[in-house]
Protein backbone atom coordinates (compact mmCIF):
# COMPACT_ATOMS: atom_id res chain seq x y z
CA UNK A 1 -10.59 -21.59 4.32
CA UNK A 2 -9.58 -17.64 3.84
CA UNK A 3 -6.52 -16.61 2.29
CA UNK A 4 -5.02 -13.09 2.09
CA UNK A 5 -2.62 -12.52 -0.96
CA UNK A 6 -0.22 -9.90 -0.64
CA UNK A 7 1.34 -8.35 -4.17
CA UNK A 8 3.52 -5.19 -5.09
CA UNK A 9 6.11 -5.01 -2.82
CA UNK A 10 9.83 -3.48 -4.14
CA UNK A 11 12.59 -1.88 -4.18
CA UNK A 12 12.07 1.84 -5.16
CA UNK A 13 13.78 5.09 -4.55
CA UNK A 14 12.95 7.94 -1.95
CA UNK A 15 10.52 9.96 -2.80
CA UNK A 16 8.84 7.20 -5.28
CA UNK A 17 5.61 5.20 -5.15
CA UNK A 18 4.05 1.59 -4.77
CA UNK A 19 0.68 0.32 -4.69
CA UNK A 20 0.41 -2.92 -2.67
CA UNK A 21 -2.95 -4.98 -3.46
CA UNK A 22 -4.55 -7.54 -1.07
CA UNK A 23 -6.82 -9.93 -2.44
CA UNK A 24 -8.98 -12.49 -0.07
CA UNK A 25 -10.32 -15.39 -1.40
CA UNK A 26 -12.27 -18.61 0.38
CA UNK A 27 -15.92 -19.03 1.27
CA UNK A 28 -16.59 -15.39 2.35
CA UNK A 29 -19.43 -14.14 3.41
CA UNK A 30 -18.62 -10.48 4.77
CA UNK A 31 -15.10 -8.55 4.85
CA UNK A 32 -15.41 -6.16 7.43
CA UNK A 33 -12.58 -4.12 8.67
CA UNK A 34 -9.54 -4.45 6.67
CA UNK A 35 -5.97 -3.10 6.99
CA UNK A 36 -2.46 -2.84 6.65
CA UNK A 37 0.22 -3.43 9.01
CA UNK A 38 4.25 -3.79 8.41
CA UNK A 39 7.16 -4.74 10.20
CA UNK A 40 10.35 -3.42 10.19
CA UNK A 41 13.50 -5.35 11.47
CA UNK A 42 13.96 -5.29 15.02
CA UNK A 43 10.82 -3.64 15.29
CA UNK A 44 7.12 -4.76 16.66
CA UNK A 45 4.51 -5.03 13.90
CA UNK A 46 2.68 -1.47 13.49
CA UNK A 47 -0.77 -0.42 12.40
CA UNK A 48 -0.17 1.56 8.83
CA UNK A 49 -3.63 2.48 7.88
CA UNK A 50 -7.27 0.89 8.48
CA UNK A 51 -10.27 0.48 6.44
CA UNK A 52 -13.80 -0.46 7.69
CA UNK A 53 -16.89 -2.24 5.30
CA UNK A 54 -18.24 1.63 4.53
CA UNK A 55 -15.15 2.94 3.47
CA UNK A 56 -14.05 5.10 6.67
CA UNK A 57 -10.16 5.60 6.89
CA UNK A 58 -7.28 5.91 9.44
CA UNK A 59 -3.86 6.60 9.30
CA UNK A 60 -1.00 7.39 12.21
CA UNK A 61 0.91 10.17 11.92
CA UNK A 62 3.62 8.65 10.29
CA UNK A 63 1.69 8.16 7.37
CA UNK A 64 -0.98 10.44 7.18
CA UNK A 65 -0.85 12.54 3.51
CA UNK A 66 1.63 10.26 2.21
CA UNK A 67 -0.36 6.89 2.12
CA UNK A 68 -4.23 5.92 1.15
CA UNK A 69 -5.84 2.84 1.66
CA UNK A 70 -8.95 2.12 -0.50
CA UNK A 71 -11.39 -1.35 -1.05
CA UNK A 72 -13.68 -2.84 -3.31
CA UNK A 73 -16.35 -4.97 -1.27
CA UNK A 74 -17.58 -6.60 -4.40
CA UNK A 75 -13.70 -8.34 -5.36
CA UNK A 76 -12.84 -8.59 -1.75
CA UNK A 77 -9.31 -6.43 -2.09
CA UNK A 78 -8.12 -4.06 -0.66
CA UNK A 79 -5.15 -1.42 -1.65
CA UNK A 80 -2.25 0.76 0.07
CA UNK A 81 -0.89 3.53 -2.34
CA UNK A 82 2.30 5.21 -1.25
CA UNK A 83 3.89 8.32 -1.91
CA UNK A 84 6.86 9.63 -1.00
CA UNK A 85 8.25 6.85 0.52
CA UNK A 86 11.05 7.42 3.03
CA UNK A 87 14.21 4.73 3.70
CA UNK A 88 12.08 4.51 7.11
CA UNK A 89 8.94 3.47 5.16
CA UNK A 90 10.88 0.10 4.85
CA UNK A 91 9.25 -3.04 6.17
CA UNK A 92 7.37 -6.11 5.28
CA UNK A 93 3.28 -5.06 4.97
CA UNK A 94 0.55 -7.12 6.34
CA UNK A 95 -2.51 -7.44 4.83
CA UNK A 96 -5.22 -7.68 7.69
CA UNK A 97 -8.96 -8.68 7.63
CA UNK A 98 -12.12 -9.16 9.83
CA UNK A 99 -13.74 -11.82 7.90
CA UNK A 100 -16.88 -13.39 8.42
CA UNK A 101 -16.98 -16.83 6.20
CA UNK A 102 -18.34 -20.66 5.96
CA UNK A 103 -15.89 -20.60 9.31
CA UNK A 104 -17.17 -18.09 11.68
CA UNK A 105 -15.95 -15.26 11.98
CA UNK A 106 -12.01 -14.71 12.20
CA UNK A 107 -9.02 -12.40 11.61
CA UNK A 108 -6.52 -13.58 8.73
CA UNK A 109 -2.98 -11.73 7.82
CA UNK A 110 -1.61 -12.34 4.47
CA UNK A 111 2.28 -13.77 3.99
CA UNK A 112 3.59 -10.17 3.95
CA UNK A 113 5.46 -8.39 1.13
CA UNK A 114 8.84 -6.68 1.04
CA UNK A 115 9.14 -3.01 0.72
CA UNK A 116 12.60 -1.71 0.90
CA UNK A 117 12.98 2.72 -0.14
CA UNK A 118 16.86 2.88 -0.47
CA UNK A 119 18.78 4.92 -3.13
């Protein structure tokens, strides 16, 4: 079995930082892709920022400059660093990841953690 672990949500100020951390764990063979995805209420989930296995990055334009998502192949994590965080930054974030394991291969999510920017 895979499991994502989501960690370092909070409440923090406009104009502040986080750094969420993703950490997948089970009988994996290969991450591939990874990413982060959040969810805002009354919204549809949204792509925030993708990763693939050789380190090649994407962002939308809603977060492009302000966010940076990095991995380390040999722990299996995976991190979103945020600056400047707007009230509209505010969401639950998704960890995402193309794993191949013991299983086949699959896509997992993590639980989600809560990121609130409010003043």
């Amino acid at each position: 079995q895979v499991q994502l672990v989501e960690s370092g949500g909070g409440l923090v100020q406009p104009g502040g930082s986080l750094r969420l951390s993703c950490a997948a764990s089970g009988s994996i063979f290969r991450i591939n892709g990874m990413a982060w995805y959040r969810q805002a209420p009354g919204k549809e989930r949204e792509l925030v920022a993708t990763i693939t296995g050789g380190g090649s990055t994407n962002y939308p334009d809603s977060v492009k400059g302000r966010f940076t998502i990095s991995r380390d192949n040999a722990k299996n994590m995976v991190w979103l660093q945020m600056n400047s965080l707007k009230p509209e930054d505010t969401a639950v974030y998704y960890c995402n990841a193309d794993v191949m394991s013991i299983l086949g291969k699959g896509v997992y999510w993590g639980q989600g953690t809560q990121v609130t920017v409010s003043s």
